[in-house]
Structure formats: structure tokens, C-alpha cells
PDB file of N, CA and C in Angstrom:
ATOM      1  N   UNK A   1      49.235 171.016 115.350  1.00  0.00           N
ATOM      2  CA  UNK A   1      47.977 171.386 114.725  1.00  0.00           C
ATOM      3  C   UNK A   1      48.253 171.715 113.260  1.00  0.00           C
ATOM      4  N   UNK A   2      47.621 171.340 112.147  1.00  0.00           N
ATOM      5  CA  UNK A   2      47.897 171.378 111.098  1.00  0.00           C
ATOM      6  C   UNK A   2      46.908 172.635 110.737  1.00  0.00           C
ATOM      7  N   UNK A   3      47.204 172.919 109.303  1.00  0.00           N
ATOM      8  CA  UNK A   3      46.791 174.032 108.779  1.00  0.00           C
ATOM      9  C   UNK A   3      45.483 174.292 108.643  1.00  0.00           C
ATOM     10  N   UNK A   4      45.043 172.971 108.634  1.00  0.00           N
ATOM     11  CA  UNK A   4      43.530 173.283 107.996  1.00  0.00           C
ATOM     12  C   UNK A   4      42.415 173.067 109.735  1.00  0.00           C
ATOM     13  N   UNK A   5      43.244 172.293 110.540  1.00  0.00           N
ATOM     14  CA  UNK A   5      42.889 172.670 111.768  1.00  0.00           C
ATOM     15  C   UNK A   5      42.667 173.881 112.436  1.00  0.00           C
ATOM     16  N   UNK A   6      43.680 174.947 111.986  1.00  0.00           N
ATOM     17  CA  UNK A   6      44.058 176.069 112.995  1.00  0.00           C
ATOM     18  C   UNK A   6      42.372 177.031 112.950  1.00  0.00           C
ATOM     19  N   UNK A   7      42.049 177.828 113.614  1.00  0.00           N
ATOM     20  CA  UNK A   7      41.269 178.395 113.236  1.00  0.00           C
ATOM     21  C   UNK A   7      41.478 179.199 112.458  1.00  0.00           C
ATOM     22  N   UNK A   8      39.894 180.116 111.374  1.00  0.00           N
ATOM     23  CA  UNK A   8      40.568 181.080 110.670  1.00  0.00           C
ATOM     24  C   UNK A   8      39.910 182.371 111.378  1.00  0.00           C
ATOM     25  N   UNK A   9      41.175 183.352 110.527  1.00  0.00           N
ATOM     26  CA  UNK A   9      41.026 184.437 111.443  1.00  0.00           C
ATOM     27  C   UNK A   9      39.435 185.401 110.569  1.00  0.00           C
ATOM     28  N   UNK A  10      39.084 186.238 111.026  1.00  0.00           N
ATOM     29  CA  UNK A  10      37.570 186.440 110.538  1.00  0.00           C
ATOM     30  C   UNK A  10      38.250 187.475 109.488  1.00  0.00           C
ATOM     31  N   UNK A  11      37.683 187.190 108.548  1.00  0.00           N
ATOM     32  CA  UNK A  11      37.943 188.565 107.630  1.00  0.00           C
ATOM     33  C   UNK A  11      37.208 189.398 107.419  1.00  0.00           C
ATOM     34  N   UNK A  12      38.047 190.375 107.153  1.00  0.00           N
ATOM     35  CA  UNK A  12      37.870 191.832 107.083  1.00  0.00           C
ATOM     36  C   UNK A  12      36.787 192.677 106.855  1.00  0.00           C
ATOM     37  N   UNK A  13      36.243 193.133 106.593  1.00  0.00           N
ATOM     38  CA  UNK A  13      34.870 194.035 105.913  1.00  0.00           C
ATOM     39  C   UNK A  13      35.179 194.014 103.798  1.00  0.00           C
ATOM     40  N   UNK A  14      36.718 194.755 104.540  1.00  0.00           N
ATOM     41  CA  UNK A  14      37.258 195.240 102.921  1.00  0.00           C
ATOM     42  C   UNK A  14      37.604 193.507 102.022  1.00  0.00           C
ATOM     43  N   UNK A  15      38.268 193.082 103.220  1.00  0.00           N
ATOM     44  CA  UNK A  15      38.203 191.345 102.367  1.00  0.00           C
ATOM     45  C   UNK A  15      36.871 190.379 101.944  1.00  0.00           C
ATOM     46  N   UNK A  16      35.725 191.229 102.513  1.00  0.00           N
ATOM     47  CA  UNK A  16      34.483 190.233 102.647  1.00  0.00           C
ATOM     48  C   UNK A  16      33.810 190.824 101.083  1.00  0.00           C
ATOM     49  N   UNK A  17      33.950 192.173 101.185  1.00  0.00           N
ATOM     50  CA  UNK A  17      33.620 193.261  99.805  1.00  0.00           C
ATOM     51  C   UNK A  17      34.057 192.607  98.596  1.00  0.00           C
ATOM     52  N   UNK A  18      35.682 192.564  98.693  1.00  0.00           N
ATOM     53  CA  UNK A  18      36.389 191.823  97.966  1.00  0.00           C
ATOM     54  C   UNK A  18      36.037 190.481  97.350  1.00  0.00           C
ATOM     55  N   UNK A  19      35.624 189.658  98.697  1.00  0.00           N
ATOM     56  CA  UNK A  19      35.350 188.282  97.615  1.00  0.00           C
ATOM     57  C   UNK A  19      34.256 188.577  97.123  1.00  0.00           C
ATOM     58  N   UNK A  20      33.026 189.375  97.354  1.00  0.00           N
ATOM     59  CA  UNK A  20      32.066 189.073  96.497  1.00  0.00           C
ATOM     60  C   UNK A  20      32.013 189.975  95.476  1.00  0.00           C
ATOM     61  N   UNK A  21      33.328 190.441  95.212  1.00  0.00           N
ATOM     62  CA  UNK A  21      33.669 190.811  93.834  1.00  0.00           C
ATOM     63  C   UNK A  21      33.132 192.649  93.882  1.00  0.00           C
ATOM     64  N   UNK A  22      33.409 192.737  94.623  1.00  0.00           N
ATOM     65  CA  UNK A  22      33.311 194.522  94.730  1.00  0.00           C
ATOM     66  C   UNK A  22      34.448 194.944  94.338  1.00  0.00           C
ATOM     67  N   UNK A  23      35.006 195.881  93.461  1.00  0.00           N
ATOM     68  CA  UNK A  23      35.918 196.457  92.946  1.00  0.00           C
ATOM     69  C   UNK A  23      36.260 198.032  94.211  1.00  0.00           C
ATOM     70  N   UNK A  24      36.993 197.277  94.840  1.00  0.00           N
ATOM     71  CA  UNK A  24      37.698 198.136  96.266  1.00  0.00           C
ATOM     72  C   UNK A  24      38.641 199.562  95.614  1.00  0.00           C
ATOM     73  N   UNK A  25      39.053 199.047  94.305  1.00  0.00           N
ATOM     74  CA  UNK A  25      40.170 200.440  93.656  1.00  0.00           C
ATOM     75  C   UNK A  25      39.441 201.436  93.593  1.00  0.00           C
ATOM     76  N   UNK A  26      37.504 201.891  93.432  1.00  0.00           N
ATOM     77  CA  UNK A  26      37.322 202.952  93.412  1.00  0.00           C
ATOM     78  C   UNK A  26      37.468 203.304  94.698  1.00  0.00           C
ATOM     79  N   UNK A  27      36.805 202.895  95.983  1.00  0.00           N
ATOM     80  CA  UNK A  27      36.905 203.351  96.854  1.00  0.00           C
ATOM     81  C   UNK A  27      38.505 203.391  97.609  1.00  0.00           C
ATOM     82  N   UNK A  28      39.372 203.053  97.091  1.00  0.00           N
ATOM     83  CA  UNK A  28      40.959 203.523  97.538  1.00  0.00           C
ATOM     84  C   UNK A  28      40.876 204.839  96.741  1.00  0.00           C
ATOM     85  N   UNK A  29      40.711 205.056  95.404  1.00  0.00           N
ATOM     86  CA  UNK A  29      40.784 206.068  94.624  1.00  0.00           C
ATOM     87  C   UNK A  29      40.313 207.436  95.555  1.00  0.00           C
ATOM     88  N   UNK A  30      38.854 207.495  95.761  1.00  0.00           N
ATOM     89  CA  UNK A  30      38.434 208.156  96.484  1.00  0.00           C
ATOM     90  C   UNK A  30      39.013 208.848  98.315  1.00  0.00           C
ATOM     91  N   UNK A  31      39.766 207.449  98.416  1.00  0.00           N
ATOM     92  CA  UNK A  31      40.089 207.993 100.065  1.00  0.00           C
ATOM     93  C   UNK A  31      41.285 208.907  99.617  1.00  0.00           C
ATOM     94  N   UNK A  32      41.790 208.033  98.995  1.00  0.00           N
ATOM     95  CA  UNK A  32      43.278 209.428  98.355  1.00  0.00           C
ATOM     96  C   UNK A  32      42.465 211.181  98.274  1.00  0.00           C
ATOM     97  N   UNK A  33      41.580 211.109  97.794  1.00  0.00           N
ATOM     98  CA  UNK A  33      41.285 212.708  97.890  1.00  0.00           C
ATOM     99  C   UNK A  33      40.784 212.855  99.369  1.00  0.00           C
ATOM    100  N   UNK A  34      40.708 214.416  99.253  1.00  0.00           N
ATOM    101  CA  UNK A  34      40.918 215.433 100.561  1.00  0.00           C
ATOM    102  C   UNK A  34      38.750 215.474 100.445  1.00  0.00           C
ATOM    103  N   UNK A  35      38.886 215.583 102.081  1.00  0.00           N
ATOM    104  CA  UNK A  35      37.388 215.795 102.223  1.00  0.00           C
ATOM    105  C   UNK A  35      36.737 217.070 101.265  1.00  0.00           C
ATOM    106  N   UNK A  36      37.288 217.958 101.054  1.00  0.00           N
ATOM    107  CA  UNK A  36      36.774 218.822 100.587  1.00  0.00           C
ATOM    108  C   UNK A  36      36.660 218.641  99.010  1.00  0.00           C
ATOM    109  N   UNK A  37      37.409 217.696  98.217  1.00  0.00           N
ATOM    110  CA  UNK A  37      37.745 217.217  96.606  1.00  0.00           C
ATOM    111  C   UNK A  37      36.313 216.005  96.914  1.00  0.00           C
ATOM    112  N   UNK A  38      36.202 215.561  97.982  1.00  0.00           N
ATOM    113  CA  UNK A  38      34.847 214.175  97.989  1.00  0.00           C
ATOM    114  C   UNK A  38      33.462 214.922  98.085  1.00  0.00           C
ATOM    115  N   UNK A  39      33.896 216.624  98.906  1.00  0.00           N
ATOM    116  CA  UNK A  39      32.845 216.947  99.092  1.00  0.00           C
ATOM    117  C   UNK A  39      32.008 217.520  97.032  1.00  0.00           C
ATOM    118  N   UNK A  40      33.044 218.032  96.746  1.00  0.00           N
ATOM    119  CA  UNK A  40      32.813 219.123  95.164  1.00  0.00           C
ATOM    120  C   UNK A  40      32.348 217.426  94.572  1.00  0.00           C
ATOM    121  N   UNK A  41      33.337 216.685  94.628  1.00  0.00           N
ATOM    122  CA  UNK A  41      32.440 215.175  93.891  1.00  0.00           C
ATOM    123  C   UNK A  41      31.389 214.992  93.612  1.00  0.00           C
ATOM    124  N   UNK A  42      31.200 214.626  95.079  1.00  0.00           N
ATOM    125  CA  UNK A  42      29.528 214.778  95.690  1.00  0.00           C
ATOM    126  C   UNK A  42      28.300 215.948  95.201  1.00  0.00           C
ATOM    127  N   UNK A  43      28.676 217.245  95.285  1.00  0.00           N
ATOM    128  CA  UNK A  43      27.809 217.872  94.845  1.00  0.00           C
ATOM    129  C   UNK A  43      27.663 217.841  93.121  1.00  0.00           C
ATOM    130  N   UNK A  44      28.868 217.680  92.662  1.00  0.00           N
ATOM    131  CA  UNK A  44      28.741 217.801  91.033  1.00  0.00           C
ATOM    132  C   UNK A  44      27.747 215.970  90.883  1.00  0.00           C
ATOM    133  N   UNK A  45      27.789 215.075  91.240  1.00  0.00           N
ATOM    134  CA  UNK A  45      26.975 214.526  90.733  1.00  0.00           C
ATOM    135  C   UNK A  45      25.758 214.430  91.337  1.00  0.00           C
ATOM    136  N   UNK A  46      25.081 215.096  92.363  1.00  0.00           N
ATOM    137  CA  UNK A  46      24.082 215.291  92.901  1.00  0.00           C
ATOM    138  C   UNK A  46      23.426 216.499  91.961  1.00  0.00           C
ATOM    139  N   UNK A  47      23.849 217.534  91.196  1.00  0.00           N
ATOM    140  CA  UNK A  47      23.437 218.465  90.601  1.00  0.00           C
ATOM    141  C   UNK A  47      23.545 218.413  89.092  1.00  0.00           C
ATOM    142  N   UNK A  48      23.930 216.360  89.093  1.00  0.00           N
ATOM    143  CA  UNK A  48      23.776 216.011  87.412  1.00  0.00           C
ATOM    144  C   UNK A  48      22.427 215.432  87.843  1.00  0.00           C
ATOM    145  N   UNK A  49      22.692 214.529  89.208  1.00  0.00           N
ATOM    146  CA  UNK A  49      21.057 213.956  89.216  1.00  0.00           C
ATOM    147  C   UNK A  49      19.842 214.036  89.081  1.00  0.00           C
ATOM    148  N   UNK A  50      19.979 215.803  89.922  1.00  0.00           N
ATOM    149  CA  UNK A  50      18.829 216.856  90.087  1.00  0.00           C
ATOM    150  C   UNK A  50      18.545 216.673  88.208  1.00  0.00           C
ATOM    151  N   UNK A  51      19.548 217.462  87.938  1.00  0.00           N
ATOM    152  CA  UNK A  51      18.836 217.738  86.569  1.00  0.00           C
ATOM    153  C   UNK A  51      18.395 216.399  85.494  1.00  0.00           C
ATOM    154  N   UNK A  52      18.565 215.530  85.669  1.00  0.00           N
ATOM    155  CA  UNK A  52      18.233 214.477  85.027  1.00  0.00           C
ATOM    156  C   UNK A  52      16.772 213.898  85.551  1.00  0.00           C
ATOM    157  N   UNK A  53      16.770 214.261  86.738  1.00  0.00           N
ATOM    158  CA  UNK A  53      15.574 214.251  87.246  1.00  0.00           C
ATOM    159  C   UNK A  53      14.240 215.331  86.542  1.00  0.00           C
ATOM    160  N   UNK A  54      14.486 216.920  86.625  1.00  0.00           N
ATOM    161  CA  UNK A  54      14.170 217.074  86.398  1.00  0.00           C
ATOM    162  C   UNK A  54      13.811 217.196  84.764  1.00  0.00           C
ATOM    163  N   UNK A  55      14.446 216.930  84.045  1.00  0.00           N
ATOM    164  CA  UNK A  55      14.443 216.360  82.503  1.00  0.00           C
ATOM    165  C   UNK A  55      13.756 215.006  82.250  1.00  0.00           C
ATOM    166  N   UNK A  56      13.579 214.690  83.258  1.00  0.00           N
ATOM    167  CA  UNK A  56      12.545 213.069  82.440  1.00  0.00           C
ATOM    168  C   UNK A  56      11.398 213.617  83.584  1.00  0.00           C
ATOM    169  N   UNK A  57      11.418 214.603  84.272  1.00  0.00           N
ATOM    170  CA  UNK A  57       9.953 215.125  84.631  1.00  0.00           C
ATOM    171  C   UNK A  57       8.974 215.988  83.018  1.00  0.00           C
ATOM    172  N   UNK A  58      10.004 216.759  82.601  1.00  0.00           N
ATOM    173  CA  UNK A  58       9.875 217.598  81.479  1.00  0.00           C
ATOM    174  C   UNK A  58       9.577 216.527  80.481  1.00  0.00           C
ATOM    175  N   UNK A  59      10.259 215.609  80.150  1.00  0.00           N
ATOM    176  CA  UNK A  59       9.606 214.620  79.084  1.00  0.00           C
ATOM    177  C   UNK A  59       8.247 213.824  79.342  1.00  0.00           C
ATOM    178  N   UNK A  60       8.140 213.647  80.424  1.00  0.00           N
ATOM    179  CA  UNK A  60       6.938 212.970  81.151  1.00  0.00           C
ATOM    180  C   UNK A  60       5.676 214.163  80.605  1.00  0.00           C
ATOM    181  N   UNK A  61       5.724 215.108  81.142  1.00  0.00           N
ATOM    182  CA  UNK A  61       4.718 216.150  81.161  1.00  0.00           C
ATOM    183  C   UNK A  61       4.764 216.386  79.381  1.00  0.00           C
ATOM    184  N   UNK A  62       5.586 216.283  78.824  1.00  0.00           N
ATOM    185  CA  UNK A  62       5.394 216.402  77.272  1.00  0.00           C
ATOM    186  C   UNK A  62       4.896 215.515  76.572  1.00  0.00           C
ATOM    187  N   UNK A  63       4.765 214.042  76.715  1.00  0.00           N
ATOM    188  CA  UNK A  63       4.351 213.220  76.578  1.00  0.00           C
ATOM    189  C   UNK A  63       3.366 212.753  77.145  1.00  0.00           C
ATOM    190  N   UNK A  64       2.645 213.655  78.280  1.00  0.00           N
ATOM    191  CA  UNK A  64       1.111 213.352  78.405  1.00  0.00           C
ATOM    192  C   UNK A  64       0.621 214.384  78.281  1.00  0.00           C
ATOM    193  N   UNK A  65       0.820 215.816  76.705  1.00  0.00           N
ATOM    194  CA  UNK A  65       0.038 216.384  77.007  1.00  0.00           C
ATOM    195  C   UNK A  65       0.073 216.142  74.965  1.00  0.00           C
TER     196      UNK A  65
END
């Protein structure tokens, strides 16, 4: 059976990410830290969001009054 005969084997999730060009190094980056370093992550940019949120609420309301 030649090569291009053989079947192929199914790839991966992380190989499927990969070909369509997902950059996998952040998420290796990330597994290297400890749940509790993903958790402080997590909240520090959830509590940039909040406030960015609420800052283009504040510009909104300034700009329709």
C-alpha cells in the first residue's frame, strides 16, 4: 500500500486550529500558568472591560445631552 493510499489519521483539534492559522503559542502560554495566575488574568481584564464599558456609556450620555 503506498503512501498516498494509506488512510489518514484524523487530526487533532489543536492541529485543525493550527491549519486555519490560529496562533496555538498563546494558548500554550496560558496553560503554563497555575489556575489561580488564569484566574487574576481573567478578572483583571474583565474589570478593564467593565470599565470601558462603562466609559463609552458616559460618552454616549454626554453626547446626547
Amino acid at each position: 500500500m503506498t503512501r498516498e493510499q494509506q488512510p489518514q489519521q484524523p487530526r487533532s483539534a489543536w492541529e485543525e486550529a493550527e491549519a486555519e492559522g490560529m496562533d496555538m503559542s498563546l494558548v500554550d502560554c496560558n496553560l503554563e500558568k497555575s489556575v489561580w495566575e488564569r484566574l487574576v488574568t481573567h478578572d483583571r481584564a474583565l474589570s478593564f472591560a467593565l470599565q470601558l464599558r462603562a466609559a463609552m456609556k458616559r460618552r454616549q450620555a454626554d453626547v446626547a445631552t
